[in-house]
N, C-alpha and C. Protein backbone atom coordinates (compact mmCIF):
# COMPACT_ATOMS: atom_id res chain seq x y z
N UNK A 1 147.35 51.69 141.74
CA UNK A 1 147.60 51.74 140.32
C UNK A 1 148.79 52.66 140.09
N UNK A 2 149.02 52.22 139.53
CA UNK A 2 150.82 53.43 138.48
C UNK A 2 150.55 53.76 137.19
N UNK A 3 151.17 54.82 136.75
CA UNK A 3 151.41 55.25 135.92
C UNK A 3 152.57 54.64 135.15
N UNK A 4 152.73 54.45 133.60
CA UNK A 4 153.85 54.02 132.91
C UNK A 4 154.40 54.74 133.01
N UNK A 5 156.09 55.09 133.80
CA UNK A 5 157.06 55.70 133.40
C UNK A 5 157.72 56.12 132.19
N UNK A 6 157.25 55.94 131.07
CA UNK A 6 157.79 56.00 129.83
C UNK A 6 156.79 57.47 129.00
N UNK A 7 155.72 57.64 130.28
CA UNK A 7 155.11 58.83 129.82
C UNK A 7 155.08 60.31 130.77
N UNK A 8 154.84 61.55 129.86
CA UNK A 8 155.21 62.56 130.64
C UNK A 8 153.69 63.58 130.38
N UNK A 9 152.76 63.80 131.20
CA UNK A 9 151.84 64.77 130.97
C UNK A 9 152.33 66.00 130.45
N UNK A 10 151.59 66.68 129.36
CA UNK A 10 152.13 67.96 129.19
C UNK A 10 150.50 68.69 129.25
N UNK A 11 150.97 70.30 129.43
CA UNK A 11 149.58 70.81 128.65
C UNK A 11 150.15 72.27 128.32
N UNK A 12 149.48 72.06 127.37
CA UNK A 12 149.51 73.24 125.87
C UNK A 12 148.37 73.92 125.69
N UNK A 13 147.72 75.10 126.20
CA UNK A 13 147.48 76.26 126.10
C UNK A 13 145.94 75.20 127.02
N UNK A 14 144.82 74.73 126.45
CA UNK A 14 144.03 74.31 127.17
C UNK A 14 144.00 72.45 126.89
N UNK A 15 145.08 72.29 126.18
CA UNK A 15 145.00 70.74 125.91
C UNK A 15 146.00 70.30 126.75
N UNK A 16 145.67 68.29 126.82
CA UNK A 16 146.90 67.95 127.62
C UNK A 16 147.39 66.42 126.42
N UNK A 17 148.50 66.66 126.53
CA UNK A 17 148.79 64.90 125.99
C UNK A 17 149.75 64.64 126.89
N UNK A 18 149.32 63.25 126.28
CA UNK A 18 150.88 62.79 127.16
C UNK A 18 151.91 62.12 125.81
N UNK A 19 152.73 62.47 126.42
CA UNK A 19 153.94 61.94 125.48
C UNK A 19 155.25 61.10 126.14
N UNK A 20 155.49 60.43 124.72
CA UNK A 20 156.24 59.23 125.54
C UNK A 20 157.65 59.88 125.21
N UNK A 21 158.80 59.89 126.36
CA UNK A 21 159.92 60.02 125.84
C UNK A 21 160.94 58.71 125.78
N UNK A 22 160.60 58.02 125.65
CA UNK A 22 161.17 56.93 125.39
C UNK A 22 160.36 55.71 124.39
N UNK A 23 160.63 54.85 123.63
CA UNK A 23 160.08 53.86 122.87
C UNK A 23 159.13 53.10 123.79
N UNK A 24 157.93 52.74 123.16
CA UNK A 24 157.01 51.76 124.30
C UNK A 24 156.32 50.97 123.13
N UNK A 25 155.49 50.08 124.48
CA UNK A 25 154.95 48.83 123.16
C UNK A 25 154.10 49.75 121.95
N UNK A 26 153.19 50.78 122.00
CA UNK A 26 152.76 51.85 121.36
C UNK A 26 153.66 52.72 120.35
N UNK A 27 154.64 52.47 120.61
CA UNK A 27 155.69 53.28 119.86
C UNK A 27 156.19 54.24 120.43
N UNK A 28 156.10 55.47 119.54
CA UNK A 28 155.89 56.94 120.15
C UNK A 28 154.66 57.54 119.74
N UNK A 29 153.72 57.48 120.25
CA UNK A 29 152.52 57.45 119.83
C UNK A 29 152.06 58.41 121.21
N UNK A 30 151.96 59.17 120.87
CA UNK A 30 151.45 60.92 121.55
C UNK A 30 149.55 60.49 121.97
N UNK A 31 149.24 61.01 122.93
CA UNK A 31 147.45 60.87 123.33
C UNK A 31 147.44 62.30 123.98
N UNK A 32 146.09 62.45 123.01
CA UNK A 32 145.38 63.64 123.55
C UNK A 32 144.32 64.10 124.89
N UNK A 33 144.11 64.12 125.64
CA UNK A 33 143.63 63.98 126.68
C UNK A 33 142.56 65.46 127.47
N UNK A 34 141.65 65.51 127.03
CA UNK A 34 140.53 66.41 128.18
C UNK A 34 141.17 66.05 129.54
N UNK A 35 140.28 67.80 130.27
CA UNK A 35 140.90 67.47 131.77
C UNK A 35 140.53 66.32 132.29
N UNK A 36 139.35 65.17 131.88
CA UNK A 36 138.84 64.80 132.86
C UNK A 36 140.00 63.85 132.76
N UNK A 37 140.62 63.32 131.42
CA UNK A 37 141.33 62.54 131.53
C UNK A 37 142.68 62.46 132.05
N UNK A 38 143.20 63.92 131.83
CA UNK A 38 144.40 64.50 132.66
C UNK A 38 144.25 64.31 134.32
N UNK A 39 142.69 64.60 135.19
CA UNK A 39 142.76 64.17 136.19
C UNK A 39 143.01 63.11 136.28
N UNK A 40 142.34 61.37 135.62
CA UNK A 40 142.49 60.37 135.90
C UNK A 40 144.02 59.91 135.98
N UNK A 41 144.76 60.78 135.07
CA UNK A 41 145.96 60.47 135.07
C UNK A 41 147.11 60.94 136.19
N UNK A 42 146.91 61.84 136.42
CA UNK A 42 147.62 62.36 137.78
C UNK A 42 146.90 61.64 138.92
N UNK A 43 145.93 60.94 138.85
CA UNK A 43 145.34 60.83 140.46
C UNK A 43 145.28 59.13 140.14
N UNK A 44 145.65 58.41 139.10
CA UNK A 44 145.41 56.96 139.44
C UNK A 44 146.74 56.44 140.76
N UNK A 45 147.60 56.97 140.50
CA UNK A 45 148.44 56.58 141.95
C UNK A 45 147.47 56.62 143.05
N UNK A 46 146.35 56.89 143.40
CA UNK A 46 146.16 57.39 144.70
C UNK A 46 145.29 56.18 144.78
N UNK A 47 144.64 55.40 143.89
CA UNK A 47 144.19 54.37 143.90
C UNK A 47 144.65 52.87 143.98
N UNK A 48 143.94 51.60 144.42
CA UNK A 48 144.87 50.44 144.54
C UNK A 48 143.83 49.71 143.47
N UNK A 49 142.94 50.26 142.96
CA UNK A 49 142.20 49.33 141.58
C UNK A 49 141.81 50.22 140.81
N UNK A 50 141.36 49.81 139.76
CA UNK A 50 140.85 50.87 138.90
C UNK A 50 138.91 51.15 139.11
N UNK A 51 139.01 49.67 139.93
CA UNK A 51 137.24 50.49 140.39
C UNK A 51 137.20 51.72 140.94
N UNK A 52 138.30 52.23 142.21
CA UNK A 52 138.31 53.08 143.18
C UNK A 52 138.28 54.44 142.41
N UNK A 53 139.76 54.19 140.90
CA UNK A 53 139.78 55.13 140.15
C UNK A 53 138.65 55.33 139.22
N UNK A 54 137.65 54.85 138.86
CA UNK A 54 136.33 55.37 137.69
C UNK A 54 135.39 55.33 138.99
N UNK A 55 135.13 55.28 140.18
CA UNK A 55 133.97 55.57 140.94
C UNK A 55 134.45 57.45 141.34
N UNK A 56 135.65 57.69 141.74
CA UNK A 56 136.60 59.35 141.78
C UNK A 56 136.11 59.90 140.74
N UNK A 57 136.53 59.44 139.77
CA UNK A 57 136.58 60.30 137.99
C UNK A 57 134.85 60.49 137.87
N UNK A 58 133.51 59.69 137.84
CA UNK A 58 132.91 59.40 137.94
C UNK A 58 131.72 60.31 138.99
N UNK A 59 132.42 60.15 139.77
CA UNK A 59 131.62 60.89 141.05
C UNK A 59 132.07 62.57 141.29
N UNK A 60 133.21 62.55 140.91
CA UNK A 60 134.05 64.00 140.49
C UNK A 60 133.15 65.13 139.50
N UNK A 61 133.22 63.99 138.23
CA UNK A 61 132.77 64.86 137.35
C UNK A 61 131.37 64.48 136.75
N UNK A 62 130.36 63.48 137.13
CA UNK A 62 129.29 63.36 136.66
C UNK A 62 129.13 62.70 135.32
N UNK A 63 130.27 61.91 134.78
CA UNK A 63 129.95 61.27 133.91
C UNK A 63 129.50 59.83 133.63
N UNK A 64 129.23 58.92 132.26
CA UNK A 64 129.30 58.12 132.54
C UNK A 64 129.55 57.13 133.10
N UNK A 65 129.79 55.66 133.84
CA UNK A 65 130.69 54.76 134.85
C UNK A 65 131.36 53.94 133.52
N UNK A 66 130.17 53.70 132.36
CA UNK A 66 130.44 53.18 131.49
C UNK A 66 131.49 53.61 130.63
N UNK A 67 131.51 55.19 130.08
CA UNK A 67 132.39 55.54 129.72
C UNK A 67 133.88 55.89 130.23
N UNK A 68 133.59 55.83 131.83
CA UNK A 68 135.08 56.01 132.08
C UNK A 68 135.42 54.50 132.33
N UNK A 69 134.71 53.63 132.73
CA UNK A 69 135.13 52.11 132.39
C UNK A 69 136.20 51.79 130.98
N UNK A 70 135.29 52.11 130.37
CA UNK A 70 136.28 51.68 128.82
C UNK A 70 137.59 52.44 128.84
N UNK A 71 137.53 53.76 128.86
CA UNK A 71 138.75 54.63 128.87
C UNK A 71 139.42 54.09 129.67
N UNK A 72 139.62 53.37 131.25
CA UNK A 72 140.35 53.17 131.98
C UNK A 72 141.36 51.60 131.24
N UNK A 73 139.83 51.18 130.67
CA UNK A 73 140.16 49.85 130.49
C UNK A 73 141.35 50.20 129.16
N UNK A 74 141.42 50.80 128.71
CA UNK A 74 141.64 50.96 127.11
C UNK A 74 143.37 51.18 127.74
N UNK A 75 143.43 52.16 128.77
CA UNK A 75 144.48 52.95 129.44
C UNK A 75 145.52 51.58 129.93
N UNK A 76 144.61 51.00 130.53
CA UNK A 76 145.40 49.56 130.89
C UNK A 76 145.55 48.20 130.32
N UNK A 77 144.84 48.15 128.89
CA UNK A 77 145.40 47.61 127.21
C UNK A 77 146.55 47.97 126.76
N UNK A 78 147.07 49.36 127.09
CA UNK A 78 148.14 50.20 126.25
C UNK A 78 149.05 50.17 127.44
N UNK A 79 149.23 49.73 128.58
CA UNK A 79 149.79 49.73 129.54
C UNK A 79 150.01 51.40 130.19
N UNK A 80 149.31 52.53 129.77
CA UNK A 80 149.73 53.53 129.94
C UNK A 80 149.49 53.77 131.22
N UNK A 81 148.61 52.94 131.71
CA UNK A 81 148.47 52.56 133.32
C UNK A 81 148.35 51.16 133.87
N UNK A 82 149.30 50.77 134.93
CA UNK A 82 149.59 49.48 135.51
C UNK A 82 149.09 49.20 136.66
């Protein structure tokens, strides 16, 4: 899996967004992001599906499969991951 190049993680004091520096199908449309989601985002490269990536996120941090299902899915609606 990849990351959209058109976005740049930031984090600000205990928050993270990501922000786009360039125009995307989203616009410029800024996302707010918990660590868990900041991990998924730095570590989906390391994956070749997004099962591999929500069983990590999942098994990492003890959350839902369901809920990081949707988030992943949602992530790769917005293309913010490919």
């Amino acid at each position: 899996m990849n990351r959209s190049d058109s976005y740049v993680l930031r984090k600000i004091d205990t928050e993270y967004f990501l922000v786009p520096f360039k125009r995307t199908r989203n616009g410029l449309r800024i996302f707010n992001f918990n660590e868990i989601g900041a991990d998924l985002w730095n570590s989906c490269e390391n994956f070749e599906d997004s099962g591999s990536l929500v069983n990590y996120i999942v098994d990492k941090y003890g959350v839902d499969i369901a809920v990081v299902e949707k988030f992943v899915s949602q992530l790769l609606g917005l293309e913010i991951i490919v």
